[in-house]
N, C-alpha and C. Protein backbone atom coordinates (compact mmCIF):
# COMPACT_ATOMS: atom_id res chain seq x y z
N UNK A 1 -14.68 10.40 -0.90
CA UNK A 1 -14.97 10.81 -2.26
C UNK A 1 -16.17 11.74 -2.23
N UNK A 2 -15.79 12.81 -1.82
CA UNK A 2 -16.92 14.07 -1.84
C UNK A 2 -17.63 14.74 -2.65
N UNK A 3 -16.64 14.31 -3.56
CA UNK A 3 -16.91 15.21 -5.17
C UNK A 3 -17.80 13.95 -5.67
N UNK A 4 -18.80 14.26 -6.32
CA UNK A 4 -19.62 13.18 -6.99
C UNK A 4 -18.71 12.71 -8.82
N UNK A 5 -18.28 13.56 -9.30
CA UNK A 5 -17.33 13.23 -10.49
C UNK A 5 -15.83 12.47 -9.97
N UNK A 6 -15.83 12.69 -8.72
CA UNK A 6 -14.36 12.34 -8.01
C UNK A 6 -14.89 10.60 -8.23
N UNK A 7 -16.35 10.55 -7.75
CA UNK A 7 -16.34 8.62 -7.07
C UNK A 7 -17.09 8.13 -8.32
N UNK A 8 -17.32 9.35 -9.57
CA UNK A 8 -17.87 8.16 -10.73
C UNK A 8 -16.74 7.71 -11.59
N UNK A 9 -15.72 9.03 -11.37
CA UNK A 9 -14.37 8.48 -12.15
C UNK A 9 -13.43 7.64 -11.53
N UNK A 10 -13.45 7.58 -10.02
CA UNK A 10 -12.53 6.62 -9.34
C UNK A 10 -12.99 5.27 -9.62
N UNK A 11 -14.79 5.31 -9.53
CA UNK A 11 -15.27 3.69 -9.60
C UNK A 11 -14.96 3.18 -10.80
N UNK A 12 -15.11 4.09 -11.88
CA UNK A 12 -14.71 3.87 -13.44
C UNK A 12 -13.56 3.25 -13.92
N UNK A 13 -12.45 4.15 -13.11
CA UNK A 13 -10.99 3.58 -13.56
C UNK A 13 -10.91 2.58 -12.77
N UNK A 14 -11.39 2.07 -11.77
CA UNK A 14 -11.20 1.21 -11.18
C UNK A 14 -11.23 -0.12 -11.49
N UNK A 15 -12.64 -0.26 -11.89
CA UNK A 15 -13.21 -1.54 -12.50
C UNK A 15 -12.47 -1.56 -13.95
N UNK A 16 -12.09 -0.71 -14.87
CA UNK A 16 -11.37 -0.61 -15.53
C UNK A 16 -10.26 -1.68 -15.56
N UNK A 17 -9.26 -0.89 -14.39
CA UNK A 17 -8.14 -1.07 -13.83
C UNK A 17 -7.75 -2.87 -13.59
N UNK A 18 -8.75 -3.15 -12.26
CA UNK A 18 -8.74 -4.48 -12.07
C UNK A 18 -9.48 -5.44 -12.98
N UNK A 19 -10.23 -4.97 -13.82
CA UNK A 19 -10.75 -5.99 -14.92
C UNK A 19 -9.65 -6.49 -15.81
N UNK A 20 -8.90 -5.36 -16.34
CA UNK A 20 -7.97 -5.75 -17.37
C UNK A 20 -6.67 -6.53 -16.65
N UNK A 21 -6.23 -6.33 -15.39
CA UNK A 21 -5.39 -7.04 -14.80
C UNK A 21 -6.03 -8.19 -14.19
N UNK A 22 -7.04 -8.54 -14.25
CA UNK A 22 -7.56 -10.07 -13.68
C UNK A 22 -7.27 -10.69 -14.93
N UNK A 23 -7.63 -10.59 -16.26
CA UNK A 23 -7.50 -10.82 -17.49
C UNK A 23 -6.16 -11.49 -17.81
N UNK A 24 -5.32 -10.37 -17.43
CA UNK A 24 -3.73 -10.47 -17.68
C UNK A 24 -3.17 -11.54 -16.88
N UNK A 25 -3.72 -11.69 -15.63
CA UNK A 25 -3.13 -12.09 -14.33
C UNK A 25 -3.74 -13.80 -15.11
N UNK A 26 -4.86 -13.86 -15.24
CA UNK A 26 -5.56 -15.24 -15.39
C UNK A 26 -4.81 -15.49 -16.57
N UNK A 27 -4.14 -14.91 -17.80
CA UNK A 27 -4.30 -15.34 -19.07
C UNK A 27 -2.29 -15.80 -18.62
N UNK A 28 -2.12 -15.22 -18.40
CA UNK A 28 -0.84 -15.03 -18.15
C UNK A 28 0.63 -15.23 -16.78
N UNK A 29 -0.58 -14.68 -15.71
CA UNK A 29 -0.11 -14.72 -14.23
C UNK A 29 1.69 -13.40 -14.21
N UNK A 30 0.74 -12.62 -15.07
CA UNK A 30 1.44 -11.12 -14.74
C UNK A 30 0.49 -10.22 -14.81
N UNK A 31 1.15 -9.02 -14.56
CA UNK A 31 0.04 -7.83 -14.48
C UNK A 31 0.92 -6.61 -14.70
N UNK A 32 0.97 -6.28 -16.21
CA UNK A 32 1.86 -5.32 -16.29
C UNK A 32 1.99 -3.74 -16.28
N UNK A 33 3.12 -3.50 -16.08
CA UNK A 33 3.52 -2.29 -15.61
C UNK A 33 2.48 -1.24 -16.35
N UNK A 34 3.03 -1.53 -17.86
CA UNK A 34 1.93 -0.62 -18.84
C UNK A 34 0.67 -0.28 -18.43
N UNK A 35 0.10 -1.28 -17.47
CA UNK A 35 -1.80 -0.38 -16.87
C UNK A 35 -1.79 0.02 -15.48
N UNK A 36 -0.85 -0.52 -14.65
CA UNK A 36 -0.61 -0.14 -13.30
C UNK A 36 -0.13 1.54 -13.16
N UNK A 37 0.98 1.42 -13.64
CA UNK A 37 1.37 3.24 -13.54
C UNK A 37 0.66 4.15 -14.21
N UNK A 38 0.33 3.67 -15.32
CA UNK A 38 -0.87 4.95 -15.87
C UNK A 38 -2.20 5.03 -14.88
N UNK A 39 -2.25 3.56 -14.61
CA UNK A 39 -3.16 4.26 -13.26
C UNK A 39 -3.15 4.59 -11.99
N UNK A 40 -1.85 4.59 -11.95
CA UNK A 40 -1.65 5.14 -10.51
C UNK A 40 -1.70 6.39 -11.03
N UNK A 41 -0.60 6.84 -11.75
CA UNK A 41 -0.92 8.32 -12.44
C UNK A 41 -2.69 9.08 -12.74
N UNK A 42 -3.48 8.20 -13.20
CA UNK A 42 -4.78 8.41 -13.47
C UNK A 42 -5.43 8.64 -12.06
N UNK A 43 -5.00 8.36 -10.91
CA UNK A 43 -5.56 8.44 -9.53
C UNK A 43 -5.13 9.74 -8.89
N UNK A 44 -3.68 9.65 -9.36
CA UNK A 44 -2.97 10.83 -8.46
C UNK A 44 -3.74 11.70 -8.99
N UNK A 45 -3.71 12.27 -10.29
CA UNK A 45 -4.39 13.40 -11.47
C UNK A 45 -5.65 13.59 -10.95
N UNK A 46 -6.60 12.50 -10.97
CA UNK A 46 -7.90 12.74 -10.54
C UNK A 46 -8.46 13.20 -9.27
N UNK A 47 -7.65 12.79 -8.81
CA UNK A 47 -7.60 13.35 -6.97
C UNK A 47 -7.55 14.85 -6.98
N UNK A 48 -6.63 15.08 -7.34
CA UNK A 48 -5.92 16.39 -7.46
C UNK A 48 -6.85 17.45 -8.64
N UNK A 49 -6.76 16.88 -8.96
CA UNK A 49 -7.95 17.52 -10.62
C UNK A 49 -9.02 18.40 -9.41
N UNK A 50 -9.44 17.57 -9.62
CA UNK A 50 -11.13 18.05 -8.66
C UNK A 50 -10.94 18.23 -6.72
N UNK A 51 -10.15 17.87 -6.20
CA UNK A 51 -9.77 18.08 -4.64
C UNK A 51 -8.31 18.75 -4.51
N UNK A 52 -7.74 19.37 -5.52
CA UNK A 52 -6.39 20.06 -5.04
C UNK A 52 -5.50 19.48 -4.10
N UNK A 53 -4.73 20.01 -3.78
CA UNK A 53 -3.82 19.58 -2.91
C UNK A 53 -3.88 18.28 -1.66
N UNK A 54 -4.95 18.60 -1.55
CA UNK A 54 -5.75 17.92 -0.53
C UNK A 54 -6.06 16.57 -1.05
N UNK A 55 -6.62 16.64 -2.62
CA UNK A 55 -7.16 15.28 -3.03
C UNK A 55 -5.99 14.52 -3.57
N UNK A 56 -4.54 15.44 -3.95
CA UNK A 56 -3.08 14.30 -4.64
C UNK A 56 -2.65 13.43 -2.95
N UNK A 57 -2.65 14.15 -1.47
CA UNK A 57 -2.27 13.68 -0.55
C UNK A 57 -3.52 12.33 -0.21
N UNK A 58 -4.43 12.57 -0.25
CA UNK A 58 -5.66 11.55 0.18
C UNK A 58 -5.23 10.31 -1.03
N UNK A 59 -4.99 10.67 -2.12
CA UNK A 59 -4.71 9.32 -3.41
C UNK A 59 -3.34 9.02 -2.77
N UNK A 60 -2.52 9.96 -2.85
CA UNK A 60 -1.48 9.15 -2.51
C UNK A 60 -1.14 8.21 -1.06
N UNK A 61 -1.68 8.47 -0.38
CA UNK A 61 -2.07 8.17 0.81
C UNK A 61 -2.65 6.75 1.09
N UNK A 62 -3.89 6.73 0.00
CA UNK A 62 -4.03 5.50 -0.48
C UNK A 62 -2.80 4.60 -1.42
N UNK A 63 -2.42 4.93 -2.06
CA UNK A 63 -1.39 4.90 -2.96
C UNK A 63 -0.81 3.82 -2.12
N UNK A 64 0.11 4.45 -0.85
CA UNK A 64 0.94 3.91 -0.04
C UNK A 64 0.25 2.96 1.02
N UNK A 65 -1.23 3.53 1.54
CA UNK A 65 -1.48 2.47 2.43
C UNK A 65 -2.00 1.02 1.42
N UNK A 66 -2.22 0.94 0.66
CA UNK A 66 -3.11 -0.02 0.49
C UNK A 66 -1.84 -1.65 -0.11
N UNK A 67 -0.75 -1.49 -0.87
CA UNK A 67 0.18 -2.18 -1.05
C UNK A 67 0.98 -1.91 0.39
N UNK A 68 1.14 -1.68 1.42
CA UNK A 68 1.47 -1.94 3.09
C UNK A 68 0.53 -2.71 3.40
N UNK A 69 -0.45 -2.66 3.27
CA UNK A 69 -1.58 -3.24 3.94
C UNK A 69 -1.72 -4.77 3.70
N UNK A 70 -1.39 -5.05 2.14
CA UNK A 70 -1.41 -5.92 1.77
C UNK A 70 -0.24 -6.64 1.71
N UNK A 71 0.64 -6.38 2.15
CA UNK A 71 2.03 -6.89 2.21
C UNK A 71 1.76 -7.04 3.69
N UNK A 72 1.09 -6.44 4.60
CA UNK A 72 1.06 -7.05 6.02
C UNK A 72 -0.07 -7.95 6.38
N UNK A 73 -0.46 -7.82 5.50
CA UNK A 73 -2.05 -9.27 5.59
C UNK A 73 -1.39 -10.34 5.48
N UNK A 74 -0.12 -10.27 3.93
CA UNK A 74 0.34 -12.17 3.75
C UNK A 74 1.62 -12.00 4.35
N UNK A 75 1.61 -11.16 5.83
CA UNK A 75 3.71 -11.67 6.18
C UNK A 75 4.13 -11.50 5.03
N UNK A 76 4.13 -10.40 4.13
CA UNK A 76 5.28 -10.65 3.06
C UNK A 76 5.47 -11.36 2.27
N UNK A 77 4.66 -12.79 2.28
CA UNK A 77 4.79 -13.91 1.21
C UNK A 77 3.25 -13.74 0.28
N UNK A 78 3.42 -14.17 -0.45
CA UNK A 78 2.21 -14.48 -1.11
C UNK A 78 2.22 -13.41 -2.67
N UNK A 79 1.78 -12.62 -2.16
CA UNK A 79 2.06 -11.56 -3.15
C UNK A 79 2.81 -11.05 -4.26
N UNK A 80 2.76 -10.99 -5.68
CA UNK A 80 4.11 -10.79 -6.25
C UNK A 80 4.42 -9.15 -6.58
N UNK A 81 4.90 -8.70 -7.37
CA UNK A 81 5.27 -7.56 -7.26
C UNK A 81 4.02 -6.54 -8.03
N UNK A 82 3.63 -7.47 -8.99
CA UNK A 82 2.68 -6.85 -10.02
C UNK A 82 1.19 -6.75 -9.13
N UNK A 83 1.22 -7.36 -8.52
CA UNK A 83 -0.44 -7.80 -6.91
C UNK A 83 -0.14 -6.02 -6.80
N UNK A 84 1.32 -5.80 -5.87
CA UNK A 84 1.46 -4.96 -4.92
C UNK A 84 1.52 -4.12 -5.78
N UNK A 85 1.72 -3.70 -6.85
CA UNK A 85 1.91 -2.28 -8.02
C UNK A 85 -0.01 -1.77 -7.85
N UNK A 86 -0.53 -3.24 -8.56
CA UNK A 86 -2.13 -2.87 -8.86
C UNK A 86 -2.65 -2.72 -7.57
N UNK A 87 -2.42 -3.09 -6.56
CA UNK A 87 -3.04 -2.38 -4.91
C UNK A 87 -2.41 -0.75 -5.09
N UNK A 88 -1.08 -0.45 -5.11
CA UNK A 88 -1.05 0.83 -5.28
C UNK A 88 -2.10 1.77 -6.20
N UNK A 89 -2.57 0.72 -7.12
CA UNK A 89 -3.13 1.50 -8.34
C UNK A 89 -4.60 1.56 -7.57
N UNK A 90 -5.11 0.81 -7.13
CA UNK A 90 -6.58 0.87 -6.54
C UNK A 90 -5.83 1.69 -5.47
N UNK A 91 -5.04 1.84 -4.72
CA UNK A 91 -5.10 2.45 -3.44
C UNK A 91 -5.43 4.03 -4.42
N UNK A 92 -4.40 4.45 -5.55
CA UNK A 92 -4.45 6.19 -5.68
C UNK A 92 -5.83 5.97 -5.90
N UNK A 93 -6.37 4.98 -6.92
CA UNK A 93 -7.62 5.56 -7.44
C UNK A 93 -8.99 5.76 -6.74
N UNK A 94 -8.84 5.05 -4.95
CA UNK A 94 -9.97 5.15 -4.36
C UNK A 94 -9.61 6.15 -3.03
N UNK A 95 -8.42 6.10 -3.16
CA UNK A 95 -7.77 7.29 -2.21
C UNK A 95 -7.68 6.12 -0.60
N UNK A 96 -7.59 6.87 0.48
CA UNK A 96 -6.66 6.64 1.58
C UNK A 96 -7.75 6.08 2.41
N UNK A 97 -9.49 6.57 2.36
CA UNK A 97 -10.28 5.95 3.62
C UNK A 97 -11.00 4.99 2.89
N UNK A 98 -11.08 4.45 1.65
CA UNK A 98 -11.93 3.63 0.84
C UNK A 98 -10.59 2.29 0.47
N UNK A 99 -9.05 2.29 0.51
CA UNK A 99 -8.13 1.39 -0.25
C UNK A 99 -8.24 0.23 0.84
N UNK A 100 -8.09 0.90 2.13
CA UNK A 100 -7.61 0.08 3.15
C UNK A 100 -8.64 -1.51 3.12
N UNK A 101 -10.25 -0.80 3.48
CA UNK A 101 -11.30 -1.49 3.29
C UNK A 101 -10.71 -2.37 1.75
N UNK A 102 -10.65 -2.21 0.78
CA UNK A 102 -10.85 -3.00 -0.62
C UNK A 102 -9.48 -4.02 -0.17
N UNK A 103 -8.70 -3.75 0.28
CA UNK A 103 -7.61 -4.46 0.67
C UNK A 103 -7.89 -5.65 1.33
N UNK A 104 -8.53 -4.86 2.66
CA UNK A 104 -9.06 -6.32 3.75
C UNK A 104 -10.04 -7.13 2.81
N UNK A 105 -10.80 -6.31 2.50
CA UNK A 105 -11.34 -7.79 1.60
C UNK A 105 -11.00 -8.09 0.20
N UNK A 106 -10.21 -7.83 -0.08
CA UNK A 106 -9.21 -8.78 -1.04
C UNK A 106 -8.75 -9.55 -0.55
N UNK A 107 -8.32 -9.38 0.39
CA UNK A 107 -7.33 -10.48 1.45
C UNK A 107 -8.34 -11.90 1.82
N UNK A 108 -9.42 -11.65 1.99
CA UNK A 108 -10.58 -12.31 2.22
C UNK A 108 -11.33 -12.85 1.03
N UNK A 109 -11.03 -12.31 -0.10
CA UNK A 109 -11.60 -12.67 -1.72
C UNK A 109 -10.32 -13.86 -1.94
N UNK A 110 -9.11 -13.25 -1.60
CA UNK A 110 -7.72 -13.90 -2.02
C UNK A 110 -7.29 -15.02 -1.05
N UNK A 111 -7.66 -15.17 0.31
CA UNK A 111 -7.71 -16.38 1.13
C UNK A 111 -8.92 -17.59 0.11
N UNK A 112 -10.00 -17.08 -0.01
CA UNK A 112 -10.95 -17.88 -0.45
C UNK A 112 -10.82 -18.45 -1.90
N UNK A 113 -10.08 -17.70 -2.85
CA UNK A 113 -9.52 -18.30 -4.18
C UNK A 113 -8.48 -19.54 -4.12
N UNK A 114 -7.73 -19.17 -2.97
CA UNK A 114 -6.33 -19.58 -2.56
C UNK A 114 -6.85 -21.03 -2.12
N UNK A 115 -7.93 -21.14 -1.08
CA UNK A 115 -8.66 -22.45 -1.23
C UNK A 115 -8.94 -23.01 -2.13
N UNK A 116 -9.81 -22.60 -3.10
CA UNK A 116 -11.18 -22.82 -4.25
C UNK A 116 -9.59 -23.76 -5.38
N UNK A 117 -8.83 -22.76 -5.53
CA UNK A 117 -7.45 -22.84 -6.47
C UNK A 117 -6.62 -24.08 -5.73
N UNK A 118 -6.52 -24.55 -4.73
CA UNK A 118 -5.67 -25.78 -4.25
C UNK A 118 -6.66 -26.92 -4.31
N UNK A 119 -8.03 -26.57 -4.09
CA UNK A 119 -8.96 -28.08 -4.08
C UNK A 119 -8.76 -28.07 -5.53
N UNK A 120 -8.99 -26.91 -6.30
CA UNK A 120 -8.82 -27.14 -8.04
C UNK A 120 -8.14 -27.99 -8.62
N UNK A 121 -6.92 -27.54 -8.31
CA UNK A 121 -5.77 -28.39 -8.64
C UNK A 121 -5.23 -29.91 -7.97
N UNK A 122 -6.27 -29.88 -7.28
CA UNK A 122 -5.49 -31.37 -6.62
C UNK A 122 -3.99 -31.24 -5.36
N UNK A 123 -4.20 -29.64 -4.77
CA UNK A 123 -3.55 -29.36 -3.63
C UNK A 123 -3.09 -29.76 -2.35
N UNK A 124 -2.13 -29.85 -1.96
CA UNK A 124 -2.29 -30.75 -0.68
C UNK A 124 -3.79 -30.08 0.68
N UNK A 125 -4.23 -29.62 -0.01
CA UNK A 125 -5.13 -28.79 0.76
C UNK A 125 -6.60 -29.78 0.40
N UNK A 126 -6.94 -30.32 -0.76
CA UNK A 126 -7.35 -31.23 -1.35
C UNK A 126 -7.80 -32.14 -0.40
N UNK A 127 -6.81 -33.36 0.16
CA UNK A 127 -6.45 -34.39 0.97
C UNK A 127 -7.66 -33.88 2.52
N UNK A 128 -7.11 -32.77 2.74
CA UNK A 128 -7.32 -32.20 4.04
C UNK A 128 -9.13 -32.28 4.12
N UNK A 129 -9.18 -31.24 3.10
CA UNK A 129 -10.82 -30.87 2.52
C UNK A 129 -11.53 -32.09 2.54
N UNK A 130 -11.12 -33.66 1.89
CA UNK A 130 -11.93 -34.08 1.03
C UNK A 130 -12.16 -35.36 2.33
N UNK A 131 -11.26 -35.41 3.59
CA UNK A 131 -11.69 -35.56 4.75
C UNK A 131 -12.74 -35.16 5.44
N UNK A 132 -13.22 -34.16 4.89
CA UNK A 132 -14.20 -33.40 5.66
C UNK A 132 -15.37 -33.19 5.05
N UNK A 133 -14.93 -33.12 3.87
CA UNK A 133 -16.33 -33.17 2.64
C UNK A 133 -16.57 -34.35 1.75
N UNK A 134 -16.52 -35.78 2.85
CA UNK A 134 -16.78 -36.66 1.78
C UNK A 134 -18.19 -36.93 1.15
N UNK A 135 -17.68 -37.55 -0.25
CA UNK A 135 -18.53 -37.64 -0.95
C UNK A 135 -18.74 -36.43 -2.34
N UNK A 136 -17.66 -35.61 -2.34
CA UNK A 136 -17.65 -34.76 -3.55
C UNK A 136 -16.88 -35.54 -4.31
N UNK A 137 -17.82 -35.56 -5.44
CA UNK A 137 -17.16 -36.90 -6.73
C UNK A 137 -15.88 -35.81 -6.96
N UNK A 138 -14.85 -36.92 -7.20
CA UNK A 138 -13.24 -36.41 -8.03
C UNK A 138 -12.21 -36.25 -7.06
N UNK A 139 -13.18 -35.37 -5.70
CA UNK A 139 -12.60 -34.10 -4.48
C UNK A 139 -11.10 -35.47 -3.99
N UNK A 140 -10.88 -37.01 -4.08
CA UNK A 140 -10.29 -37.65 -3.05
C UNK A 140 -9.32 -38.03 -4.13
N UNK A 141 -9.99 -38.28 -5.68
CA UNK A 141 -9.00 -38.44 -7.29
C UNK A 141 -8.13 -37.30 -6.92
N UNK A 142 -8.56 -36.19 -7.16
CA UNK A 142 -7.80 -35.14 -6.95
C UNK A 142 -6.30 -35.27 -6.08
N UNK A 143 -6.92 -35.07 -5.28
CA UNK A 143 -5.62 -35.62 -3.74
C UNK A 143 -5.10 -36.19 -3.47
N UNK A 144 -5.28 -37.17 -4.43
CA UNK A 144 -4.34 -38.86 -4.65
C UNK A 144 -3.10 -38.27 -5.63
N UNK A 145 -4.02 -38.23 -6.79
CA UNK A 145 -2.91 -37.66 -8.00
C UNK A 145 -2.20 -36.49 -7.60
N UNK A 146 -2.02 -35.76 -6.85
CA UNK A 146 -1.09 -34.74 -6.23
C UNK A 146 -0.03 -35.85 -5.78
N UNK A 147 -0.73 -36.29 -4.72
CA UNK A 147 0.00 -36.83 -4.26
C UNK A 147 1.33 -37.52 -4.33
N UNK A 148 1.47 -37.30 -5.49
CA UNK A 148 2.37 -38.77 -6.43
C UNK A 148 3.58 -37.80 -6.04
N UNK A 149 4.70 -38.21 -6.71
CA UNK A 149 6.30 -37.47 -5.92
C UNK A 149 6.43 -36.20 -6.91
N UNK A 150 6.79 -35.28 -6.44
CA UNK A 150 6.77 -33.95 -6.99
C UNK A 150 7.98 -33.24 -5.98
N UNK A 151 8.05 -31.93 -5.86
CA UNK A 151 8.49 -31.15 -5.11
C UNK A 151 7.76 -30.95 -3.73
N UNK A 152 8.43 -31.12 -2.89
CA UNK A 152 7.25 -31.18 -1.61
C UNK A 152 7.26 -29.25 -1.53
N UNK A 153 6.20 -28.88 -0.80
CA UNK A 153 5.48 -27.83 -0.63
C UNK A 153 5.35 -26.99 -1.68
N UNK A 154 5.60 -27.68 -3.19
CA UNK A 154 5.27 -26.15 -3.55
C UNK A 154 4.23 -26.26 -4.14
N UNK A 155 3.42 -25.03 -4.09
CA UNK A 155 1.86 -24.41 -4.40
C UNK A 155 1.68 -23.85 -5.82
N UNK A 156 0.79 -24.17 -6.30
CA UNK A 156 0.52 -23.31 -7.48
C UNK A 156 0.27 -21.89 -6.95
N UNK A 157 0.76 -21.17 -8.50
CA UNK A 157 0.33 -19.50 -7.92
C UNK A 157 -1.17 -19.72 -8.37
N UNK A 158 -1.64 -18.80 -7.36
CA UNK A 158 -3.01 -18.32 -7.47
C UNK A 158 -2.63 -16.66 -7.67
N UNK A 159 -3.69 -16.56 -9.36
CA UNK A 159 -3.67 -15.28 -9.66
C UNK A 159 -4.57 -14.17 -9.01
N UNK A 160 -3.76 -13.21 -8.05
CA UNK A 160 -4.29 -12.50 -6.88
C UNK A 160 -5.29 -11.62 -7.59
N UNK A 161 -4.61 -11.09 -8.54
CA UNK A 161 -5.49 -10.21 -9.35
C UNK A 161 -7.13 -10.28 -9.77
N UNK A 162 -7.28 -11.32 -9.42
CA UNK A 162 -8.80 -12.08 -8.77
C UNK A 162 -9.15 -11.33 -7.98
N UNK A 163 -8.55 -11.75 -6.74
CA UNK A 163 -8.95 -11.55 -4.82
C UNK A 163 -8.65 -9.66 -4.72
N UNK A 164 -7.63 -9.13 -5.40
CA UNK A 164 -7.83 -7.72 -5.69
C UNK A 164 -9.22 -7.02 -6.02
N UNK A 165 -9.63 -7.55 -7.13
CA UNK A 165 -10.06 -6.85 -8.12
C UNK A 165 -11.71 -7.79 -7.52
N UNK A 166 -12.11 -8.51 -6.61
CA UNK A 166 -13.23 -8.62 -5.89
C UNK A 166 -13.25 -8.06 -4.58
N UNK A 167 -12.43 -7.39 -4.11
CA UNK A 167 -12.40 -6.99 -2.76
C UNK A 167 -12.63 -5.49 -2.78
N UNK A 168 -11.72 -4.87 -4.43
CA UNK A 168 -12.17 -3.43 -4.83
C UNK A 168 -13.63 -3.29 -5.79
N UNK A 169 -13.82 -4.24 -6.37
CA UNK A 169 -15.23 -3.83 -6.61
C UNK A 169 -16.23 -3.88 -5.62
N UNK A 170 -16.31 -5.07 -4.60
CA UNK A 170 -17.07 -5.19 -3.04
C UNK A 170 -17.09 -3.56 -2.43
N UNK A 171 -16.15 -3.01 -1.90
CA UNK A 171 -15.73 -2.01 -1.16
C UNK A 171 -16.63 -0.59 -2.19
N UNK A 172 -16.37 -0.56 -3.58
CA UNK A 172 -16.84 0.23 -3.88
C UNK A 172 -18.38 0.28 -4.11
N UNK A 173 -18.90 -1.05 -4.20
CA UNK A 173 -20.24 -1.31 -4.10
C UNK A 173 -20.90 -0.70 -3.03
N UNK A 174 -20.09 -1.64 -2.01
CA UNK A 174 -21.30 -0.99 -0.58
C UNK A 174 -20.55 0.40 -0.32
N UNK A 175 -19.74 1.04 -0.82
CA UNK A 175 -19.64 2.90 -0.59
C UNK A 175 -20.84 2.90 -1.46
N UNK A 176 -21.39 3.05 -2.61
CA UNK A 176 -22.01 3.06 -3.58
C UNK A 176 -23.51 3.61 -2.67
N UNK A 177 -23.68 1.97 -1.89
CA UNK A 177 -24.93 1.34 -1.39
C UNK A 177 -24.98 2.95 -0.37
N UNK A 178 -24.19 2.65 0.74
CA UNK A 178 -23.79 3.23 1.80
C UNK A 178 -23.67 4.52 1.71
N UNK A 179 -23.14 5.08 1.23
CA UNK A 179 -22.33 6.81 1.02
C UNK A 179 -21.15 6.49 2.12
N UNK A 180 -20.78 5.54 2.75
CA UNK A 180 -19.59 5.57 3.59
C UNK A 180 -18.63 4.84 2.99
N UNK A 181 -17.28 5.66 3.10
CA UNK A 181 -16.09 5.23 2.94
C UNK A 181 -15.23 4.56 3.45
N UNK A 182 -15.36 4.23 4.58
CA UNK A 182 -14.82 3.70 5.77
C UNK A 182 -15.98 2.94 6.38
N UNK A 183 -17.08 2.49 5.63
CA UNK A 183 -18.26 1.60 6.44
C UNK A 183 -17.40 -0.04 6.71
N UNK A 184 -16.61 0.12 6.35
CA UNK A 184 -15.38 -1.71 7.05
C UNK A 184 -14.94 -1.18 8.55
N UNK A 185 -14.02 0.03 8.57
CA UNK A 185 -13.53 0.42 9.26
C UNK A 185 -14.06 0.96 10.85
C-alpha cells in the first residue's frame, strides 16, 4: 500500500467491512452478500482508482489468495461460505502482500475463539480443559451438562467473523506500526 490514500481507505473499508459482519455473524451467524460484494467491489475500485492496472491485479490477487488461504488453514471444514466471501472482501481491500498475513492470524484469532466458544458452551472440549484447569468455578458444571445424550460430535458454530475481523484489524495495525506489509511473512 504505497499510496498513502490507498492504506487510509483500505484500513477504513476494512474495519468498516469486518465490524459490520462480526455484528451480523454474532447477531445472526450469517454474513451477507449485500456488504461482502460491495466490498469486494470497493477494493477492486480502490486499488485500481489510485494504482491502475497494477493496483486491480494486487486487490485481486488478494481477492483470491486470502479465501485459498483460508480454506487451506481449516482442510476445507470449518468455514462457511459467507467466512470465505468476507476473506475475499478483506483480501481485495488490503490487496495480495497484506491478506495473506490477516488470514494467518485469523486462523489464530479463530483457533482461539473456537476454544474460548466450546469451554463457553459446555463443549466436549470443556471436560478436557477443566482436567487441566481445576478449580475454575462452573468450568466441570459445564462439561457434565454437555455431557448428557445429544448428538455425538456435533459443535456449535463459532461465528468466524470474529477470528476474521481480529486477524485483519491485527495485520493492519502492525503495517500501521511497521510500514511493512508482509512484516508476518
Amino acid at each position: 500500500m504505497s499510496h498513502p490514500s490507498l492504506g487510509l481507505g483500505a484500513t477504513a473499508l476494512t474495519a468498516i467491512c469486518v465490524g459490520i459482519a462480526t455484528i451480523t455473524d454474532l447477531r445472526s451467524r450469517r454474513i451477507p452478500n449485500l456488504l461482502t460484494f460491495p466490498a469486494i467491489a470497493a477494493g477492486l475500485g480502490l486499488w485500481a482508482a489510485l494504482l491502475g492496472w497494477k493496483g486491480l491485479a494486487l486487490s485481486a490477487g488478494g481477492m483470491l489468495a486470502a479465501p485459498l488461504l483460508l480454506v487451506l488453514l481449516h482442510l476445507g471444514r470449518g468455514p462457511g461460505m459467507g467466512d470465505i466471501k468476507l476473506a475475499a472482501a478483506v483480501g481485495a481491500l488490503l490487496g495480495v502482500r497484506l491478506a495473506p498475513v490477516a488470514m494467518l492470524l485469523a486462523a489464530v484469532a479463530g483457533g482461539l475463539l473456537a476454544l474460548c466458544w466450546q469451554i463457553r458452551t459446555g463443549g466436549p472440549v470443556a471436560s478436557t480443559v477443566s482436567a487441566f484447569l481445576v478449580g475454575i468455578p462452573g468450568l466441570e458444571r459445564r462439561a457434565e451438562a454437555h455431557a448428557a445424550p445429544g448428538e455425538p460430535g456435533a459443535l456449535p458454530a463459532v461465528p468466524y467473523a470474529v477470528g476474521i475481523a481480529l486477524g485483519s484489524l491485527l495485520a493492519v495495525t502492525v503495517y500501521w506500526l511497521t510500514g511493512n506489509e508482509g512484516w508476518l511473512l
